[in-house]
N, C-alpha and C. Protein backbone atom coordinates (compact mmCIF):
# COMPACT_ATOMS: atom_id res chain seq x y z
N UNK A 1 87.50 122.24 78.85
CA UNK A 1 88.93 122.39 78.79
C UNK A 1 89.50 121.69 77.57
N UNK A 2 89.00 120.54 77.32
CA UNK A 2 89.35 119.77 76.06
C UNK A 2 88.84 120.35 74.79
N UNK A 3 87.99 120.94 74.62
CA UNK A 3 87.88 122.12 73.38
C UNK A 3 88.66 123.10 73.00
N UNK A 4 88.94 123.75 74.68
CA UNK A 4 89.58 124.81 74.12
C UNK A 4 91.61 124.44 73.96
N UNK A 5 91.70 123.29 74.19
CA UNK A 5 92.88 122.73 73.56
C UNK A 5 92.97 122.34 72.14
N UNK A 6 91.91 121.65 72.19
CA UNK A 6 91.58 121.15 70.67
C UNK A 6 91.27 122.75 69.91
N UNK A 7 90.52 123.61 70.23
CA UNK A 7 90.67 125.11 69.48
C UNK A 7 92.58 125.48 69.44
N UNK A 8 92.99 125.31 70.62
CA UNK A 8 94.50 126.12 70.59
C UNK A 8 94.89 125.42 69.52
N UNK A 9 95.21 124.04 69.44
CA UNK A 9 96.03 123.05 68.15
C UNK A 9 94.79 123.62 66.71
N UNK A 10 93.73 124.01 66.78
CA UNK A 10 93.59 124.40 65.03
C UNK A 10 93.88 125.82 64.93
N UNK A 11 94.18 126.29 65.76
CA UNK A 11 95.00 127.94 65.71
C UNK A 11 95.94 127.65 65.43
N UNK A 12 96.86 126.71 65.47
CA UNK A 12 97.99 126.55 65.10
C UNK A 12 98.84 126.80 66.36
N UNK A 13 98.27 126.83 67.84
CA UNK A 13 99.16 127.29 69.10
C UNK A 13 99.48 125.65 69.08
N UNK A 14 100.20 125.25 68.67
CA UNK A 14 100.48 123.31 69.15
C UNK A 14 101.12 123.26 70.58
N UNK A 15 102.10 124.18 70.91
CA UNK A 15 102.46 123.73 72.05
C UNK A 15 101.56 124.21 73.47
N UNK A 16 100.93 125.18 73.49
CA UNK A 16 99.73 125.30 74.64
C UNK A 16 98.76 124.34 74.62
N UNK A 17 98.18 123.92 73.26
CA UNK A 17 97.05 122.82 73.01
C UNK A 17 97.79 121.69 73.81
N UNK A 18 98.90 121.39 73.71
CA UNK A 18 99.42 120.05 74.43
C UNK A 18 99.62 120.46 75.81
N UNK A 19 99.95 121.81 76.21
CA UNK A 19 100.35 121.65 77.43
C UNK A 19 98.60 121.72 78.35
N UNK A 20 97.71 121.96 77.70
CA UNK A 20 96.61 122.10 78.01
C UNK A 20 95.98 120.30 78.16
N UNK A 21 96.51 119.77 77.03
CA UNK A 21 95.77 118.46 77.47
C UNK A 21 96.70 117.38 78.58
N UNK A 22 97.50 117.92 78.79
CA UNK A 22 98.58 117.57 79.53
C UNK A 22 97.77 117.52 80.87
N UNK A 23 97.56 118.75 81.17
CA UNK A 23 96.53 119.64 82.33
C UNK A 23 95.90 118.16 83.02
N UNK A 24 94.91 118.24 81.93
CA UNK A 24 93.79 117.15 82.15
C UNK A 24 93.84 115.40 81.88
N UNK A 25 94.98 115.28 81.49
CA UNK A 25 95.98 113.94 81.33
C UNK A 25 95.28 113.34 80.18
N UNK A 26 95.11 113.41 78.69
CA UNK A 26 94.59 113.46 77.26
C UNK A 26 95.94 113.29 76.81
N UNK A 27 96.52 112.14 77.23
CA UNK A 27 97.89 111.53 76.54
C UNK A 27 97.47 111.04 74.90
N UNK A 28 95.88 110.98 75.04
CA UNK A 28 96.24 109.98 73.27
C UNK A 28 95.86 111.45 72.69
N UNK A 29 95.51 112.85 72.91
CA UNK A 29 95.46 113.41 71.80
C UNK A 29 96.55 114.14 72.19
N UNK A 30 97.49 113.69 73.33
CA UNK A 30 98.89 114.43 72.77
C UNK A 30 99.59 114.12 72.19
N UNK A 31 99.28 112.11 71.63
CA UNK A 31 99.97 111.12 70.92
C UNK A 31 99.37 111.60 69.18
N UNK A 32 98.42 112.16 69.55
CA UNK A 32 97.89 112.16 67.87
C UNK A 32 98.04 113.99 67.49
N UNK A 33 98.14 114.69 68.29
CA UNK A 33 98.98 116.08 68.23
C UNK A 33 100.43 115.72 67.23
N UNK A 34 101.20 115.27 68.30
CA UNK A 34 102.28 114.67 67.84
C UNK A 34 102.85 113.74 66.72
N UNK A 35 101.94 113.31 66.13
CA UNK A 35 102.21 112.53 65.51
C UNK A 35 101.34 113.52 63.58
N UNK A 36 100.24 114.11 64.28
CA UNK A 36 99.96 114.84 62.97
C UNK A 36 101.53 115.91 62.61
N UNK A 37 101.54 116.76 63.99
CA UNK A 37 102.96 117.93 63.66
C UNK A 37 104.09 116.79 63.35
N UNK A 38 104.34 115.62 63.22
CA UNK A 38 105.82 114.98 63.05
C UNK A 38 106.39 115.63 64.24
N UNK A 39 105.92 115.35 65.26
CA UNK A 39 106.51 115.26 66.80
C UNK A 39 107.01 114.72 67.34
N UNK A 40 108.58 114.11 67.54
CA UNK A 40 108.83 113.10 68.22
C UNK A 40 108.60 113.31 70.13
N UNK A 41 108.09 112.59 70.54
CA UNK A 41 107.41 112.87 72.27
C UNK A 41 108.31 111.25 72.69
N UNK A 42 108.95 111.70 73.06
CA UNK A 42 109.38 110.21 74.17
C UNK A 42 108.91 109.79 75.38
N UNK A 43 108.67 108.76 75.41
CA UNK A 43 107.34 108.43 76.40
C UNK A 43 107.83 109.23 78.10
N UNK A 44 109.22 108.88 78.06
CA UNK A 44 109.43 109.76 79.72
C UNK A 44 109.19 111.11 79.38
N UNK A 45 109.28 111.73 78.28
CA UNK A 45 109.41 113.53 78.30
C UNK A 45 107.56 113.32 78.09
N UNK A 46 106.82 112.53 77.80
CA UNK A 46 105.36 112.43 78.31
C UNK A 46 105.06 112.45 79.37
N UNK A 47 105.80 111.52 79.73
CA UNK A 47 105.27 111.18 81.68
C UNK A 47 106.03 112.42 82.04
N UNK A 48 107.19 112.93 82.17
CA UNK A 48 107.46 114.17 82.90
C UNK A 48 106.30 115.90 82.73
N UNK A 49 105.49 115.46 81.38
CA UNK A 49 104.95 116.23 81.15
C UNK A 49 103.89 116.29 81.88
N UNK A 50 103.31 114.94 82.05
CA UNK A 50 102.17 114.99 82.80
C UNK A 50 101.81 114.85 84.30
N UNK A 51 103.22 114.33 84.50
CA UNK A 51 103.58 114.52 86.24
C UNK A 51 103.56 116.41 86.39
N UNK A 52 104.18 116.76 85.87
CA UNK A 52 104.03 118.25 86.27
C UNK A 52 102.76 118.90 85.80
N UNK A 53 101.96 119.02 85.02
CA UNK A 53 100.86 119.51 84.88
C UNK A 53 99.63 119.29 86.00
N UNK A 54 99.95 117.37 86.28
CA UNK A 54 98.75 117.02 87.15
C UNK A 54 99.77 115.84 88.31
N UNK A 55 99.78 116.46 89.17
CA UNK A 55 101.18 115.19 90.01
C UNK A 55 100.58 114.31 90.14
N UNK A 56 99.42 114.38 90.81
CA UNK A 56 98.69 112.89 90.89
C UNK A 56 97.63 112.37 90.04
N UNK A 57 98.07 112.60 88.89
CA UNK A 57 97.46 112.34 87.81
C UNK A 57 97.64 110.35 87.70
N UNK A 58 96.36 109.94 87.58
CA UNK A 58 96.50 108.11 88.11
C UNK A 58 97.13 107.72 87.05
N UNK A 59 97.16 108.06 85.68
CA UNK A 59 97.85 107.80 84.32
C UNK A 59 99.28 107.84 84.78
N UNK A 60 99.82 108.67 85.16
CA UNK A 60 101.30 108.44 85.31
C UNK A 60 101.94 107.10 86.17
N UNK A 61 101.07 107.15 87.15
CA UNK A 61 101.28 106.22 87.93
C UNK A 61 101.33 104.53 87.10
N UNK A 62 99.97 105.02 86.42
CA UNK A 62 99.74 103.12 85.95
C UNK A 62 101.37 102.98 85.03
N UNK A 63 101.37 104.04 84.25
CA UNK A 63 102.45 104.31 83.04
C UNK A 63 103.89 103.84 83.78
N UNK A 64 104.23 104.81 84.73
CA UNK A 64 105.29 104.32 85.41
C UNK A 64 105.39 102.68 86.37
N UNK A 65 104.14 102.36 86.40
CA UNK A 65 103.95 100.99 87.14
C UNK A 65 104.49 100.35 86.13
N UNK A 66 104.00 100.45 84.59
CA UNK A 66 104.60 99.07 83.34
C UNK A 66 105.47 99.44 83.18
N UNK A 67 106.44 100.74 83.26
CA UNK A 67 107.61 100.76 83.41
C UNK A 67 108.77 100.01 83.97
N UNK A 68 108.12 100.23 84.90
CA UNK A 68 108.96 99.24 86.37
C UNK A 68 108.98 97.81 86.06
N UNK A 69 107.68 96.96 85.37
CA UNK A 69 107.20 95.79 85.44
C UNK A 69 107.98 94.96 84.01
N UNK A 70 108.06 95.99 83.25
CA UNK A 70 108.61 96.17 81.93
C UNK A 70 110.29 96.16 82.15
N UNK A 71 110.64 96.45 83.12
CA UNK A 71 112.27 96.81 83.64
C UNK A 71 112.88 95.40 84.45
N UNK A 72 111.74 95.45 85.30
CA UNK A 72 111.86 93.81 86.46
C UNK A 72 111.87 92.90 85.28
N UNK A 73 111.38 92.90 84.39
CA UNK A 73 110.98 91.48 83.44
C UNK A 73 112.53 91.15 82.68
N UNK A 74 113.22 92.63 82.29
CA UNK A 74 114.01 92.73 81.46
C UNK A 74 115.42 92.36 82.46
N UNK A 75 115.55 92.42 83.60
CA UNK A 75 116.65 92.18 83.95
C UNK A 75 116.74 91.03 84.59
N UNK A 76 115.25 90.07 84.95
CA UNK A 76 115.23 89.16 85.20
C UNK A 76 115.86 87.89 84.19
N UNK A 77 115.82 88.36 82.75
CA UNK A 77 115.69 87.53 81.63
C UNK A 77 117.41 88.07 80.84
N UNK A 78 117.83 88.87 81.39
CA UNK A 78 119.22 89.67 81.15
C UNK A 78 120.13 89.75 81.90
N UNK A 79 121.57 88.98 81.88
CA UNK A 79 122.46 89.76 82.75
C UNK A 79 123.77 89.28 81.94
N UNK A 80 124.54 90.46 81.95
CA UNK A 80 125.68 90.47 81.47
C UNK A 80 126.46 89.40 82.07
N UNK A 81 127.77 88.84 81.05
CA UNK A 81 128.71 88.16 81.64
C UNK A 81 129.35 88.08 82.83
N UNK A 82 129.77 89.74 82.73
CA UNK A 82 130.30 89.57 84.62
C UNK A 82 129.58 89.53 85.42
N UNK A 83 128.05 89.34 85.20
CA UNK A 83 127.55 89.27 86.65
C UNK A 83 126.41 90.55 86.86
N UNK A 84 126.69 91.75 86.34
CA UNK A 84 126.01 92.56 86.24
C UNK A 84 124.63 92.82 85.88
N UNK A 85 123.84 93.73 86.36
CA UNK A 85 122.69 94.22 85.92
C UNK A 85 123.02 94.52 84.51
N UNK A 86 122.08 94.44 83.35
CA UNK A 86 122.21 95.40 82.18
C UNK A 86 120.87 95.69 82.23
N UNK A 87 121.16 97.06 83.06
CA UNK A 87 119.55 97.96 82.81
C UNK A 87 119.29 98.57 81.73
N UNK A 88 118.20 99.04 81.31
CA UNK A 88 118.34 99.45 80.30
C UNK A 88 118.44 100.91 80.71
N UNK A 89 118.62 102.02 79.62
CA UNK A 89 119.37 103.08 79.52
C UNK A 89 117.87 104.25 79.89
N UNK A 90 116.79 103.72 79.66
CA UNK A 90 115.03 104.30 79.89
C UNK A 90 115.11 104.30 81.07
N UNK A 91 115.30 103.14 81.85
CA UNK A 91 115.34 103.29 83.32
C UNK A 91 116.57 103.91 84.21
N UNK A 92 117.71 104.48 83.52
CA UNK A 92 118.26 105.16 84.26
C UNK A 92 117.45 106.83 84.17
N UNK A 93 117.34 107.30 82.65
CA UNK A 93 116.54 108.14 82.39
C UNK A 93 115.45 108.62 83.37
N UNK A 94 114.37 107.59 83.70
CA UNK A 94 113.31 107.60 84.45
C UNK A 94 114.29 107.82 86.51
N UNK A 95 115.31 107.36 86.58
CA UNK A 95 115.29 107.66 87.66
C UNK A 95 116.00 108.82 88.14
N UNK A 96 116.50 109.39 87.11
CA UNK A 96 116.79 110.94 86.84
C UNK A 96 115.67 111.57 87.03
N UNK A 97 114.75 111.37 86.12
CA UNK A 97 113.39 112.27 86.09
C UNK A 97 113.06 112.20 87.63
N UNK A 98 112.87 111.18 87.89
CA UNK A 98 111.83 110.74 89.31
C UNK A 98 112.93 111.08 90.61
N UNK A 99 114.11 111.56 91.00
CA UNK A 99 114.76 112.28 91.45
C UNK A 99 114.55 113.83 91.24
N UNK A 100 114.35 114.24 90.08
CA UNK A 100 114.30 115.83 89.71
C UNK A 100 112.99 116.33 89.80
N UNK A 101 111.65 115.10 89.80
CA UNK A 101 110.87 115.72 89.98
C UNK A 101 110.20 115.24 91.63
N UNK A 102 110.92 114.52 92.28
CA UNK A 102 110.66 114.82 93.84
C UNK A 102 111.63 116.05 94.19
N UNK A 103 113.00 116.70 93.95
CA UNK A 103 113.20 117.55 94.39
C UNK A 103 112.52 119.14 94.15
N UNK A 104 111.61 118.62 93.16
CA UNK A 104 111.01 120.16 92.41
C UNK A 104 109.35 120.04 93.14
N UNK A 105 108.98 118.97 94.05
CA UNK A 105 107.87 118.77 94.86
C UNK A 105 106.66 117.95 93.80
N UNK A 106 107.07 117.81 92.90
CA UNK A 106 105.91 116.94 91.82
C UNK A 106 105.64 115.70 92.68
N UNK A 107 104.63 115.63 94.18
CA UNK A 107 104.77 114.37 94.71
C UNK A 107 105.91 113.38 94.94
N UNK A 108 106.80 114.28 95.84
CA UNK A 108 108.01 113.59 96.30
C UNK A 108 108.04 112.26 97.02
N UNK A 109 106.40 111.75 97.46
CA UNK A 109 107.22 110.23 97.91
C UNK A 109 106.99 109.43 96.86
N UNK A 110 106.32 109.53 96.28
CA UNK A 110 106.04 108.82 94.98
C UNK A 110 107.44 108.54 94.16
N UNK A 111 107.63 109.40 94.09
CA UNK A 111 108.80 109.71 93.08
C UNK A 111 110.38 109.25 93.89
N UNK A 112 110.30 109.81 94.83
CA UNK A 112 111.56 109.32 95.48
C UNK A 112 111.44 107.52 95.90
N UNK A 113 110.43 107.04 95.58
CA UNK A 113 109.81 105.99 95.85
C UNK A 113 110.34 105.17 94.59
N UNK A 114 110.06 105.90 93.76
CA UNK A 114 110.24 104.96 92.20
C UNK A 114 112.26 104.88 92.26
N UNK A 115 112.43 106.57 92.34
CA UNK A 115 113.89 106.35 92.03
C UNK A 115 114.26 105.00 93.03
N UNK A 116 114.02 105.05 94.08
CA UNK A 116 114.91 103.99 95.31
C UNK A 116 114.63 102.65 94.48
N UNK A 117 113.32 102.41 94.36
CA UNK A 117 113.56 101.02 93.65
C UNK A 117 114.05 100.99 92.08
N UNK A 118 114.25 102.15 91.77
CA UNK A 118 115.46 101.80 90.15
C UNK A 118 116.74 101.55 90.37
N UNK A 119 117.28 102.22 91.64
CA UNK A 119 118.07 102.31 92.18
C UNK A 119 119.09 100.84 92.95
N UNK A 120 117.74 100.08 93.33
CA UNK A 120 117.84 99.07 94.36
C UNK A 120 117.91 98.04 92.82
N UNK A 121 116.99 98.30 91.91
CA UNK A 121 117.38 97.20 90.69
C UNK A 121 119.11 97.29 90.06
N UNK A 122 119.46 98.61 90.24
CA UNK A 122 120.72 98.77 89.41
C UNK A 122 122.14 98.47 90.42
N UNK A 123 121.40 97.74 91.59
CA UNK A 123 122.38 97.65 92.49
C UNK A 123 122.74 98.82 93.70
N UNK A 124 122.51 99.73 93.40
CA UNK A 124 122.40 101.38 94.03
C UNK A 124 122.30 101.26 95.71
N UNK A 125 123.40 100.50 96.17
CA UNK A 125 122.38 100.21 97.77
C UNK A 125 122.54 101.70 98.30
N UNK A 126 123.55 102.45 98.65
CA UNK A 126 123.29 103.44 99.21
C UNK A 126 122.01 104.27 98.93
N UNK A 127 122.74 104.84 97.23
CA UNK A 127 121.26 105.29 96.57
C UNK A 127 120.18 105.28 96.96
N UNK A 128 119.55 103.58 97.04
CA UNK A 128 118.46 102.99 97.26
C UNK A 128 117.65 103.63 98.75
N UNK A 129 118.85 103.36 99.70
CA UNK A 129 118.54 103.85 101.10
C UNK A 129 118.25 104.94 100.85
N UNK A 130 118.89 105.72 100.42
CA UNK A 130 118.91 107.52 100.57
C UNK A 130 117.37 107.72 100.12
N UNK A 131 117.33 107.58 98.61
CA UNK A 131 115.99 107.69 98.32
C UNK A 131 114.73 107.47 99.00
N UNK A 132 114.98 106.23 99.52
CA UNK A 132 114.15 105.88 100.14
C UNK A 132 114.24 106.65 101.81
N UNK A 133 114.77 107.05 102.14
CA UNK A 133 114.89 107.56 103.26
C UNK A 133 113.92 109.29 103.30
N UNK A 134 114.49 109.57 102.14
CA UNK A 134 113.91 111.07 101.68
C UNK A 134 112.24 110.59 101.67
N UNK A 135 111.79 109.85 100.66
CA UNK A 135 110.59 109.23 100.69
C UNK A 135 109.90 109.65 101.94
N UNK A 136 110.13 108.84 102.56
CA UNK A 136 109.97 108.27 104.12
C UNK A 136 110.05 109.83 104.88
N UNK A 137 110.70 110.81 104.50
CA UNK A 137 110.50 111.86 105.11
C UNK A 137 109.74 113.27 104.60
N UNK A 138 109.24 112.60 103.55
CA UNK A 138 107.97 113.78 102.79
C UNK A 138 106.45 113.65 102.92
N UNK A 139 106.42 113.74 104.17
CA UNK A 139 104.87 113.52 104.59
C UNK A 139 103.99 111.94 103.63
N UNK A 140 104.34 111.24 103.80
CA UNK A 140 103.84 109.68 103.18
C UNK A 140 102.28 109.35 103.94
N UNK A 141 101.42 109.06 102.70
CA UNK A 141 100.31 108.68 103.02
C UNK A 141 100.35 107.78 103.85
N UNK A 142 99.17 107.18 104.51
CA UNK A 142 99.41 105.89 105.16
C UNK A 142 99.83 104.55 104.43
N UNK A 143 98.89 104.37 103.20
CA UNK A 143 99.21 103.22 102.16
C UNK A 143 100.89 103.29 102.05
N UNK A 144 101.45 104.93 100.70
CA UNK A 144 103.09 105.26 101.23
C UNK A 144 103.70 104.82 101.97
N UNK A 145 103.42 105.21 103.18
CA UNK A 145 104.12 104.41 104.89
C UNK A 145 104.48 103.14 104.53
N UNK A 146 103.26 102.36 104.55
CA UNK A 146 103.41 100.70 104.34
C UNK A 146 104.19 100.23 103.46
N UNK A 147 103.91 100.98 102.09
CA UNK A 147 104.84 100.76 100.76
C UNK A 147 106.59 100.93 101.44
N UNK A 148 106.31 102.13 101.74
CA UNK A 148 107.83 101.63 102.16
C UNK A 148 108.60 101.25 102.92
N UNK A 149 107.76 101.15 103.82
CA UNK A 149 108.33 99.86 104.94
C UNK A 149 108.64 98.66 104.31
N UNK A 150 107.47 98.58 102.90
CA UNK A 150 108.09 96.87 102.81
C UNK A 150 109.10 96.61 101.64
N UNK A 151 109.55 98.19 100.94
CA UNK A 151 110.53 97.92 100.23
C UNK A 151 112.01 98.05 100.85
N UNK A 152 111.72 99.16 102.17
CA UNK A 152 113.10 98.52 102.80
C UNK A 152 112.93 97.27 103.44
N UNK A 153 111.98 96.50 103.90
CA UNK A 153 112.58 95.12 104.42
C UNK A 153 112.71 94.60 102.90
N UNK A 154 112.27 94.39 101.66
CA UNK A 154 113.10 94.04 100.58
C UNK A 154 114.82 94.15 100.87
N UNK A 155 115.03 95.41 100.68
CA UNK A 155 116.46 96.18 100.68
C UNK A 155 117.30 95.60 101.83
N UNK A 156 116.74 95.34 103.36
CA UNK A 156 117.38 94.86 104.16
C UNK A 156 117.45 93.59 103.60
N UNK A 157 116.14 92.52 103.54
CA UNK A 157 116.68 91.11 103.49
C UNK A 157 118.09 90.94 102.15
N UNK A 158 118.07 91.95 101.35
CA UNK A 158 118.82 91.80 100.27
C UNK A 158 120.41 91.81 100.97
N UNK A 159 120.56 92.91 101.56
CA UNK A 159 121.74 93.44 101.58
C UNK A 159 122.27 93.55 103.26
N UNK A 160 121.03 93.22 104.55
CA UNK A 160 122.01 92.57 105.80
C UNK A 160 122.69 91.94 106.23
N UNK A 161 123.51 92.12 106.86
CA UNK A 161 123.94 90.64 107.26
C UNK A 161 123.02 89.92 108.14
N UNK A 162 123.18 88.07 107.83
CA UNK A 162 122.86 87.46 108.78
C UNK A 162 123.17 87.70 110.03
N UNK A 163 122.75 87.73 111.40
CA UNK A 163 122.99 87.53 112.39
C UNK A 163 121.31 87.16 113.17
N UNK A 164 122.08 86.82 114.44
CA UNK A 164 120.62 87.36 115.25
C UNK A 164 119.93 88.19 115.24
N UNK A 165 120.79 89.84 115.37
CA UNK A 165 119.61 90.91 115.30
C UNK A 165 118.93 90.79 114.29
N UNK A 166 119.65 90.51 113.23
CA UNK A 166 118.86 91.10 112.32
C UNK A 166 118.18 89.61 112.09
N UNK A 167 118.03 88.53 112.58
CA UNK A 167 117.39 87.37 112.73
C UNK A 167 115.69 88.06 113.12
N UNK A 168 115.92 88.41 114.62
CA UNK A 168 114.95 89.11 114.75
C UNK A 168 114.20 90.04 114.57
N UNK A 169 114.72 90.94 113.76
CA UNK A 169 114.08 92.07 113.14
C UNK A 169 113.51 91.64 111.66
N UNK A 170 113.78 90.63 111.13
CA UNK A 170 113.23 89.58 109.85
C UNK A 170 112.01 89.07 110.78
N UNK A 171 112.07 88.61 111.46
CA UNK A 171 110.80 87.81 112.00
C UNK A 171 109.37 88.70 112.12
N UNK A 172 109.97 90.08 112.99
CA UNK A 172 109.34 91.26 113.58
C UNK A 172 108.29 91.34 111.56
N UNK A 173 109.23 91.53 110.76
CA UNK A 173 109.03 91.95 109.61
C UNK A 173 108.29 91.25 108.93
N UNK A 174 108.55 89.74 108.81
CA UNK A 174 107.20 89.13 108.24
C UNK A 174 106.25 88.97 108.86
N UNK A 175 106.02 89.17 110.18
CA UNK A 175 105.19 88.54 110.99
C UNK A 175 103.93 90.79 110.41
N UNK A 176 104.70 91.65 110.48
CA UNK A 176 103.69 92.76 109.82
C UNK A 176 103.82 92.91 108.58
N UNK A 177 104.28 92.30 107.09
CA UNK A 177 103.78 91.57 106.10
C UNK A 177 102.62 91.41 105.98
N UNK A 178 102.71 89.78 106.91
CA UNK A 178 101.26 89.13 107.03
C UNK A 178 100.13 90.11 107.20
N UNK A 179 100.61 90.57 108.29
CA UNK A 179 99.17 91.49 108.75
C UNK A 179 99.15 92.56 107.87
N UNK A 180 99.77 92.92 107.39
CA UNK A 180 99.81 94.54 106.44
C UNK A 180 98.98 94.04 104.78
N UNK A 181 99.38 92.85 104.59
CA UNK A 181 98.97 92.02 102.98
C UNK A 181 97.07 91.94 103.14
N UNK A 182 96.70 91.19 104.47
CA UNK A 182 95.41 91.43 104.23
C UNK A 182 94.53 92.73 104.52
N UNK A 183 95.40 94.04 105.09
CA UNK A 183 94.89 95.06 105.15
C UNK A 183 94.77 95.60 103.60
N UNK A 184 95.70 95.33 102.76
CA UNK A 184 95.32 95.47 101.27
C UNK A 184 94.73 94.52 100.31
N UNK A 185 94.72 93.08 100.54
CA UNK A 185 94.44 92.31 99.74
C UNK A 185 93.31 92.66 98.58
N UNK A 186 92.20 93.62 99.06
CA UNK A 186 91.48 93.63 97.59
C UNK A 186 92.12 94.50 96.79
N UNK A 187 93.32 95.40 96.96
CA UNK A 187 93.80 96.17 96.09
C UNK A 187 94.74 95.78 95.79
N UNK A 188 95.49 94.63 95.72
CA UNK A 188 96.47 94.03 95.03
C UNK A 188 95.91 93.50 93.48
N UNK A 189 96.61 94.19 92.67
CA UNK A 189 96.22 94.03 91.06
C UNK A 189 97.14 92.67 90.37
């Protein structure tokens, strides 16, 4: 498959050769495609490229993981005078994409997964819920499941009120944390 991409780009077909290595997730010879034609490729119109060619393509995932990690870092170390988030303008971008491409089925919990927590960074509580709610209702792996169980107890401890109930439904919550953390512990990176 990687030949006959690399054949389409010396035919001069550039845009099938890319959508071909796209296919097979060959981001650096769509970086060096691009960069021989004077291509400008912006890294989300990459990742949207390669979410749709291959949805569960593991590259997107890691890509969109330093995204996120790259975003958390930046608003941790940033905040406007009044008080505000200053997200940056990539991560609203990305949670456009990751909205448009769970409604178009490109692995909708994934995606509705990412938007809720861009969402939940930019303050977005409804948002956040919604997304995450949709998530939660597109057939979710089991790992999925867990994931987002524990980004809404994030979202709750953020944004409940104190009381008792929700005293006890915090307790309920760390107490399957605990137990949920060493069901993953060797896959925590």
């Amino acid at each position: 498959y990687l030949y006959i991409a690399g054949s389409l780009y010396r035919l001069g077909n550039v845009d099938e050769a890319i959508r071909r290595y796209a296919e097979v997730g060959d981001i650096d010879s769509i970086i060096y495609i691009a960069e021989l034609e004077n291509l400008e490729i912006e890294e989300l119109e990459l990742l949207e490229l390669l979410a749709k060619a291959n949805p569960n393509n593991p590259d997107v995932f890691t890509r969109v993981k330093r995204f996120i990690y790259d975003e958390e870092g930046y608003l941790f170390y940033r905040w406007e005078p009044s008080g505000n988030r200053a997200i940056k303008p990539e991560s609203i971008e990305l949670c456009d994409m990751a909205m448009r491409l769970a409604r178009e089925g490109y692995n909708p919990v994934f995606w509705y997964y990412t938007a809720s927590y861009i969402y939940y960074m930019m303050d977005m509580q409804s948002e956040a819920y919604n997304a995450l709610a949709l998530a939660q209702n597109a057939s979710p792996s089991p790992y999925m499941s867990d994931s987002l169980r524990a980004l809404k107890i994030l979202y709750d401890a953020r944004y409940q009120r104190l009381g008792k109930r929700y005293d006890q439904q915090l307790q309920r919550d760390i107490k399957w944390l605990i137990q949920t953390s060493f069901k993953y512990a060797d896959e925590i990176d």
